[in-house]
Protein backbone atom coordinates (compact mmCIF):
# COMPACT_ATOMS: atom_id res chain seq x y z
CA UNK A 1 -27.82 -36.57 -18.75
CA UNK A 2 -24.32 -35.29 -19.58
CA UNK A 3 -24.05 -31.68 -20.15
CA UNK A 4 -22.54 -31.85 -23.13
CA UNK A 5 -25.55 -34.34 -24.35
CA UNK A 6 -27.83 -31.43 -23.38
CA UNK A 7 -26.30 -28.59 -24.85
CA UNK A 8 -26.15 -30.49 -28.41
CA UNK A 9 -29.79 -30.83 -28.25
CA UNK A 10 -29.96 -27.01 -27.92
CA UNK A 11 -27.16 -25.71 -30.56
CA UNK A 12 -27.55 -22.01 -29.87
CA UNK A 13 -27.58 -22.32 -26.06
CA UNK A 14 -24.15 -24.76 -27.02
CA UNK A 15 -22.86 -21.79 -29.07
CA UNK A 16 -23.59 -19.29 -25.95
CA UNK A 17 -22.12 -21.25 -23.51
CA UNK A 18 -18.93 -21.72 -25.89
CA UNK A 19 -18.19 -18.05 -26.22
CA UNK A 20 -18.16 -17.40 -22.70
CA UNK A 21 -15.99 -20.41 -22.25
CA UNK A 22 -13.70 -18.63 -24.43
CA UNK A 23 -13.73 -15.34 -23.23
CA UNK A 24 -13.34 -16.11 -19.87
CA UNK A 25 -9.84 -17.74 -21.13
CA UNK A 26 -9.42 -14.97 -23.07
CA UNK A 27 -9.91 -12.26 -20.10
CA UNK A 28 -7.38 -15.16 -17.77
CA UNK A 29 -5.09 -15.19 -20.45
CA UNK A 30 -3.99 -11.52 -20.77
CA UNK A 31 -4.23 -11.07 -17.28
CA UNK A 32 -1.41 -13.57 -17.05
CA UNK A 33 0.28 -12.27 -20.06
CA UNK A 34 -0.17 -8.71 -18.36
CA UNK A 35 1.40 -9.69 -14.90
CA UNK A 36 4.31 -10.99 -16.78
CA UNK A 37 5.41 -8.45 -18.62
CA UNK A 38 4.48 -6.05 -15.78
CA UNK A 39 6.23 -8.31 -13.01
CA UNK A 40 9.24 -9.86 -15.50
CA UNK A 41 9.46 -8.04 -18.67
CA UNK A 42 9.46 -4.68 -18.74
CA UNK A 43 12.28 -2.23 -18.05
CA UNK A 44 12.37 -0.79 -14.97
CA UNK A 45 11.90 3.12 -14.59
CA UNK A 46 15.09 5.01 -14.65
CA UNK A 47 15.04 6.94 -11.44
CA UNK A 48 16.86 9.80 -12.51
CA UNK A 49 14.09 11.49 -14.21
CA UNK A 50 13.64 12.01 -10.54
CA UNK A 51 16.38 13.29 -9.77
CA UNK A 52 18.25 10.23 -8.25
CA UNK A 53 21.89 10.64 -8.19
CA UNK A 54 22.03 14.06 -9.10
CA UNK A 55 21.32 15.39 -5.18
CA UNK A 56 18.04 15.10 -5.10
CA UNK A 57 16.38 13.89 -2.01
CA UNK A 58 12.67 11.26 -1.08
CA UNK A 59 11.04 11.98 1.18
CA UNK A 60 8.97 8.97 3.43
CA UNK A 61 6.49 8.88 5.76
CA UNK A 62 6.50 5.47 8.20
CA UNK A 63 10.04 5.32 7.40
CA UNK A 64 11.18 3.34 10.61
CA UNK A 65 9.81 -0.32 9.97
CA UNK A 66 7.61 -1.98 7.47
CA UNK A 67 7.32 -1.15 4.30
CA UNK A 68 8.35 2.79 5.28
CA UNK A 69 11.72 1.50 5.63
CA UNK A 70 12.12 -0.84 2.63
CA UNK A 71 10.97 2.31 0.64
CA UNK A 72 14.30 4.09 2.33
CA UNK A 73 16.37 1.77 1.59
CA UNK A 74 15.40 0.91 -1.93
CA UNK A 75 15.78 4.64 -2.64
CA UNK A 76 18.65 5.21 -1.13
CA UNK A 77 20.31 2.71 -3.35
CA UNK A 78 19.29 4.07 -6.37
CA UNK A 79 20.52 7.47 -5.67
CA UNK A 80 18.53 9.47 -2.96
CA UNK A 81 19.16 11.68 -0.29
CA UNK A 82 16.55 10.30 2.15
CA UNK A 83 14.07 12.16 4.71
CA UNK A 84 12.99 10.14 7.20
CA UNK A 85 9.86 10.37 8.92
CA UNK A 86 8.27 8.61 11.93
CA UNK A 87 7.45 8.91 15.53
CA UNK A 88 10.49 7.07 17.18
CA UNK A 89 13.49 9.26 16.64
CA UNK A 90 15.65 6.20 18.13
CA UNK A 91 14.28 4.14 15.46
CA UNK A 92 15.12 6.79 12.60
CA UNK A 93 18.09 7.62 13.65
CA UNK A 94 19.20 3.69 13.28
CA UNK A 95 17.57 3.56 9.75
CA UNK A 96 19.66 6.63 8.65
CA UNK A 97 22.62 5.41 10.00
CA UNK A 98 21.97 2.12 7.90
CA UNK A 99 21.75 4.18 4.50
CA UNK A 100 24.65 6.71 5.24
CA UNK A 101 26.93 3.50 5.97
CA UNK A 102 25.58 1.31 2.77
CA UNK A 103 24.70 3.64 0.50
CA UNK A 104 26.69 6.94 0.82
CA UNK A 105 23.96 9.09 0.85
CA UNK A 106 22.73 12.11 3.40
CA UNK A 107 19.86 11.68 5.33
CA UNK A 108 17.70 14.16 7.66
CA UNK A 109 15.50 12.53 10.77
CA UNK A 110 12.34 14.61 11.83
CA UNK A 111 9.91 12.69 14.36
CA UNK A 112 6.25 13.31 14.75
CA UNK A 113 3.51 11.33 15.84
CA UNK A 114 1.08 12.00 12.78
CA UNK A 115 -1.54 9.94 14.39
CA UNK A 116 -1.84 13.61 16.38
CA UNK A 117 -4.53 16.55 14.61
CA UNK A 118 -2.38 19.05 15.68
CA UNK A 119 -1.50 20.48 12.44
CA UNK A 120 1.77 22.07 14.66
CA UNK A 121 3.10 18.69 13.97
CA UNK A 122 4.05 19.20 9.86
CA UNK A 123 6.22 22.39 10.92
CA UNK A 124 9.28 20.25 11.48
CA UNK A 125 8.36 18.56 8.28
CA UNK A 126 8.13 21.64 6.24
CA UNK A 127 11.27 23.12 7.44
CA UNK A 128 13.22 20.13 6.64
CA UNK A 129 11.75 19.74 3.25
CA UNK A 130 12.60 23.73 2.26
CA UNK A 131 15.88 23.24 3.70
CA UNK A 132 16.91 20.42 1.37
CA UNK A 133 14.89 21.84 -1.23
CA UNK A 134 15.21 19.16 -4.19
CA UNK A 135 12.17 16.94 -3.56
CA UNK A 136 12.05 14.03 -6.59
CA UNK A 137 9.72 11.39 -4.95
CA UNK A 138 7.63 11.56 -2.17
CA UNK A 139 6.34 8.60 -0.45
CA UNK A 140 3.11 8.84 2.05
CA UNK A 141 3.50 5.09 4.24
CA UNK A 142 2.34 6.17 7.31
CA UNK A 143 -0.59 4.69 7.77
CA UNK A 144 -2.93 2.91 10.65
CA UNK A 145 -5.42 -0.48 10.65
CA UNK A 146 -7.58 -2.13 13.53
CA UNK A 147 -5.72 -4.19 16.14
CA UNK A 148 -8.10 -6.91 14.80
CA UNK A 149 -11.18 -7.27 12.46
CA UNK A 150 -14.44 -5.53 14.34
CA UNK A 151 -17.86 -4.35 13.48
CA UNK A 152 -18.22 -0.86 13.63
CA UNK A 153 -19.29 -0.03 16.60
CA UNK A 154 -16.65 -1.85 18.40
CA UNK A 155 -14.44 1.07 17.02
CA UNK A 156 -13.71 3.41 19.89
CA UNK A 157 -14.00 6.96 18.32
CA UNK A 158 -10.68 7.34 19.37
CA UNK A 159 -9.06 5.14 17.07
CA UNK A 160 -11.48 5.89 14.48
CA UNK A 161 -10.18 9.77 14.38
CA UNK A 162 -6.60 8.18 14.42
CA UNK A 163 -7.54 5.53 11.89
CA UNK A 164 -9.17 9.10 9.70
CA UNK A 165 -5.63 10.69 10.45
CA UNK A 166 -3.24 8.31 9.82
CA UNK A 167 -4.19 6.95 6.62
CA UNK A 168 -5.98 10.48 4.66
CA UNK A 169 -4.99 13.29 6.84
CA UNK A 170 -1.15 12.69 6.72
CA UNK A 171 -1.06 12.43 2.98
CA UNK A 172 -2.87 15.29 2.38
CA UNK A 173 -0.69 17.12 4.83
CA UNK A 174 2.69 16.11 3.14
CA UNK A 175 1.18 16.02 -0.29
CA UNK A 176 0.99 20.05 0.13
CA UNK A 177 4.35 20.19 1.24
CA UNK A 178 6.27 18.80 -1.05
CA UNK A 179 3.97 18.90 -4.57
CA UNK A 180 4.32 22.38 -5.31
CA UNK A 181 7.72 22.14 -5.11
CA UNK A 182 7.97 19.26 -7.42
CA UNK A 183 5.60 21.37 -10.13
CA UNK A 184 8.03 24.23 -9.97
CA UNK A 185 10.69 21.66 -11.03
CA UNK A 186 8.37 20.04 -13.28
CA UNK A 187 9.57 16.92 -12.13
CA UNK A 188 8.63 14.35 -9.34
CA UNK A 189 6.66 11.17 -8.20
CA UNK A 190 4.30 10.67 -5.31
CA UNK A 191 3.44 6.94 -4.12
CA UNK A 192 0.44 6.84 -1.80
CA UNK A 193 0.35 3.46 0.08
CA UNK A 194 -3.60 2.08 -0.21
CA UNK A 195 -4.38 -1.84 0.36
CA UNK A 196 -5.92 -4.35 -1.16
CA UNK A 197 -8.73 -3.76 1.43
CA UNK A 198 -9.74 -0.74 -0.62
CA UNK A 199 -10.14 -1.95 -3.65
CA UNK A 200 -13.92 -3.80 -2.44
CA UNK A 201 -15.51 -3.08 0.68
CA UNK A 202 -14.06 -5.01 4.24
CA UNK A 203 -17.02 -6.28 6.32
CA UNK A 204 -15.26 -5.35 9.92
CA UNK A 205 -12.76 -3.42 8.67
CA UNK A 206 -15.09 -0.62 7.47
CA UNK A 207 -13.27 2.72 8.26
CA UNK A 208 -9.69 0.70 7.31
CA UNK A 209 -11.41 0.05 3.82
CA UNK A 210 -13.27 3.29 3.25
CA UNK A 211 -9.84 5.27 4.35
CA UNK A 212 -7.96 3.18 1.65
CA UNK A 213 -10.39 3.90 -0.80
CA UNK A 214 -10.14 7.44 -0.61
CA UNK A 215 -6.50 7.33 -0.83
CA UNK A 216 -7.06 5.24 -4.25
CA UNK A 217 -9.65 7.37 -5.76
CA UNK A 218 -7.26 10.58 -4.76
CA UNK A 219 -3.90 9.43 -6.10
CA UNK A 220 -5.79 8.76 -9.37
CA UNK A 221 -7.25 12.12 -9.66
CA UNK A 222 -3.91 13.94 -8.73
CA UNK A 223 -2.09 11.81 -11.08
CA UNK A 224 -4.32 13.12 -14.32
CA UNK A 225 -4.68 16.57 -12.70
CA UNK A 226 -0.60 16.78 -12.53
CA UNK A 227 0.71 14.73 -15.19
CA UNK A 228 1.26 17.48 -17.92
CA UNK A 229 2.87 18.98 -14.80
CA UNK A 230 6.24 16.46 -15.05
CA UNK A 231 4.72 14.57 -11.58
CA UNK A 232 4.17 10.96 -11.83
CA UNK A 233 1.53 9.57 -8.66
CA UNK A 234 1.51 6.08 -8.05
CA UNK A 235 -0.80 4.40 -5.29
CA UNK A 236 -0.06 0.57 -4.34
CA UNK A 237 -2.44 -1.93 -3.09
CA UNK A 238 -0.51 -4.94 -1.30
CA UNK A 239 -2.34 -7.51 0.51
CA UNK A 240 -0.60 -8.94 3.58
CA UNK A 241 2.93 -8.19 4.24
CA UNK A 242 5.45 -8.90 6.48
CA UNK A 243 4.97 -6.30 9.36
CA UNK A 244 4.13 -4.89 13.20
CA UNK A 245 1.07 -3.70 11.85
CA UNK A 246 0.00 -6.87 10.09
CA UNK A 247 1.37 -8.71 13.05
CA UNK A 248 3.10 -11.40 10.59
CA UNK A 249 6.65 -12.65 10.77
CA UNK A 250 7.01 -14.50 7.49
CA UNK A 251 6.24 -14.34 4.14
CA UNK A 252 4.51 -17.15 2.71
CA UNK A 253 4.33 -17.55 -1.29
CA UNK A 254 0.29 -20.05 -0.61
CA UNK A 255 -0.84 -17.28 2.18
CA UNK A 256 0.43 -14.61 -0.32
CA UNK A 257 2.29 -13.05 2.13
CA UNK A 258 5.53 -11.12 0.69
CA UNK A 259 8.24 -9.05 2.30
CA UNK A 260 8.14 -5.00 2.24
CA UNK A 261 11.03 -5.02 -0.24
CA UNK A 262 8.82 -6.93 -2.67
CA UNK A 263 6.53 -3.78 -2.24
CA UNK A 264 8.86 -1.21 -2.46
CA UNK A 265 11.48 -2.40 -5.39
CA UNK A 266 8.31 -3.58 -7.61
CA UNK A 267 6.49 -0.21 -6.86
CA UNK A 268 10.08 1.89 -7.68
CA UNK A 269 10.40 -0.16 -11.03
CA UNK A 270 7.07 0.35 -11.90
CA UNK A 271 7.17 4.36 -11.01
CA UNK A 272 5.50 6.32 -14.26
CA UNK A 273 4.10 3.10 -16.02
CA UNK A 274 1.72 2.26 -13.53
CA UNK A 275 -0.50 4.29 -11.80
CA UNK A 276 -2.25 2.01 -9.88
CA UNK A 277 0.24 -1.15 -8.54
CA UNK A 278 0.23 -4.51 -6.87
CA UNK A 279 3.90 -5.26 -6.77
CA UNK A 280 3.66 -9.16 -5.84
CA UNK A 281 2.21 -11.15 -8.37
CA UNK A 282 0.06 -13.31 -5.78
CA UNK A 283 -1.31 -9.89 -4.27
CA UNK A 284 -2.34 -9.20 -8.02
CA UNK A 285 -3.29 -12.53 -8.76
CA UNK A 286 -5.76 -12.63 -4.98
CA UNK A 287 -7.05 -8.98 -5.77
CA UNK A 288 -7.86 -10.04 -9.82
CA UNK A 289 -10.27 -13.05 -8.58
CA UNK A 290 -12.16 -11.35 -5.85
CA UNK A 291 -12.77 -8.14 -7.80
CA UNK A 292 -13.92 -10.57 -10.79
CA UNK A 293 -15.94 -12.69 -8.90
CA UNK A 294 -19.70 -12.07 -7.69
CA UNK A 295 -19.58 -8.92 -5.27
CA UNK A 296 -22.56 -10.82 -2.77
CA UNK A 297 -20.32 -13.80 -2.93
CA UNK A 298 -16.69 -12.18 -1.91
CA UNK A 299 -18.25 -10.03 0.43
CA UNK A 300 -19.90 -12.74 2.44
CA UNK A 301 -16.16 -14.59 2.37
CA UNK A 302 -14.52 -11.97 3.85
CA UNK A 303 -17.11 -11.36 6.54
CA UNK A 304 -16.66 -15.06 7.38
CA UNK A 305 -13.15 -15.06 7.26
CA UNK A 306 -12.41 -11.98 9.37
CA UNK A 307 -15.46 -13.17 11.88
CA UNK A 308 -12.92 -15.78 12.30
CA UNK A 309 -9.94 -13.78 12.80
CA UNK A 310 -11.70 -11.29 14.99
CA UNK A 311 -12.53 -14.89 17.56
CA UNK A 312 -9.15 -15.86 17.43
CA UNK A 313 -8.14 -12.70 18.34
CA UNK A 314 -10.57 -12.25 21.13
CA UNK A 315 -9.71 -15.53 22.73
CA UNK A 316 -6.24 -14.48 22.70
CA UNK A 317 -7.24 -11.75 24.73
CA UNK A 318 -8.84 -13.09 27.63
CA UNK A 319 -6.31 -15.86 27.58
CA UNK A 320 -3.87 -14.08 30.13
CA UNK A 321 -7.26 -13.20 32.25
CA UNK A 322 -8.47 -17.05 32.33
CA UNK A 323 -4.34 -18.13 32.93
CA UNK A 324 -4.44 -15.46 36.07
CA UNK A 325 -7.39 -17.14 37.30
CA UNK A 326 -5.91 -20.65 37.46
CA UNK A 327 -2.68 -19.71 38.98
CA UNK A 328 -4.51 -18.36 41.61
């Protein structure tokens, strides 16, 4: 039996399953109607409420590669003075050369390794930030994930204090820097770089997720806490990207893999409209079905899929071990 045949032998279970037939197209269809005039339609944010083009400066965290640098560059061509921040002063100093050339603007270089819980290490920082003084938009990149998916207790402690440091510690650290110099100018923006990994829980990426959480939950606080203030906080959740960290080398529109300038022009454009923000519409599109679907089910898919990536990775590993073995 057909069930359509069934369901008109039971008119009020027909009319049931009907309305929830249409308001699952209902929820798809604004979602889609949503993404489009977030991703297409809508005007970009004027940067100069910041301060762009008027001397003010950005300061970014991770600022050498990745999305950190996309962020730098993006800003400096709308207008910013850029501080640079990352380990690798070689690195930074290469980056700033790139934007003083292109762009016209000044740049300052300070290079700490913030996976360190020295809190020595935000001196440097500081001082460069009250010696420019005009701070419009801060933007806290830096940030640190496993070398492949693991279950907990695989996690030295080691890297799970760096993992703590990395992605919470450092934006709390700069976030006190600059933010009370943005509310005496009434005017600012803070981005705070989460993941799509913490918006639902990562079987074998647990401390990743949890840390990405927290920096989700916090930049949606601060922004209610500080928005009569004149400061805008924005936190972005991209899936995988184009990266050292994520280890991937090109985008891919079916893997829903996107370049960092994706993240970093549609996070700019959306600065003050959106306070939470998945710049690439198939990051969106990935994080809207598995935060719709069943939680049991989802969960149980990514522990499957990252069991998988954690064997690949393993093999990988003792690969060079088994190859030394032959040769010999």
């Amino acid at each position: 039996m057909s069930l359509g045949v069934y369901l008109s032998d039971y008119p009020v279970l027909h009319a049931v399953v009907a309305v929830l037939g249409l308001f699952v197209l209902a929820k798809i269809g604004l979602f889609v109607a949503s993404l489009v005039w977030r991703r297409l339609l809508r005007p970009a944010t004027d940067l100069r409420k910041y301060g762009a083009k008027s001397g003010a400066w950005a300061v970014v965290t991770g600022a050498s590669d990745g999305i950190g640098k996309a962020y730098c560059i993006e800003l400096a061509k709308r207008g910013f003075n850029v501080v640079l921040v990352s380990r690798t002063k070689s690195k930074l100093d290469e980056v700033a050369k790139e934007l003083e050339g292109k762009y016209k603007v000044q740049t300052a270089v300070v290079a700490v390794d913030m996976s360190s819980a020295d809190p020595k290490i935000y001196q440097d920082v500081a001082a460069t930030v009250t010696k420019v003084g005009k701070i419009g938009v801060l933007v806290n990149n830096v940030g640190q994930s496993y070398d492949y998916p693991t279950k907990y207790l695989n996690v030295t402690k080691e890297t799970e204090e760096s993992l703590l440091q990395m992605n919470i510690n450092t934006m709390h650290e700069l976030t006190r820097i600059v933010l009370p110099l943005m509310v005496q100018n009434r005017k600012g923006a803070i981005i705070n770089l989460s993941s799509f990994a913490g918006g639902i829980p990562t079987p074998l990426l647990s401390v990743y997720s949890a840390a990405k959480a927290y920096v989700s939950y916090f930049s949606i606080g601060l922004a209610y806490e500080y928005k009569k203030d004149g400061i805008d906080v924005q936190v972005v959740t991209p899936g995988f990207v184009v990266s050292n960290m994520s280890k991937i080398r090109k985008p891919s529109l079916l893997g829903a893999v996107c370049n960092p300038d994706v993240i970093a022009k549609g996070s700019l454009n959306s600065l003050g409209q959106d306070i939470k923000c998945n710049p690439f519409f198939m990051h969106a599109l990935v994080e809207w079905v598995v935060q719709t679907a069943p939680a049991n089910f989802m969960l149980n898919k990514i522990l499957s899929a990252n069991q998988a990536t954690e064997a690949r990775a393993l093999r990988r590993k003792a690969a060079p071990a088994t190859d030394s073995k032959k040769s010999k």
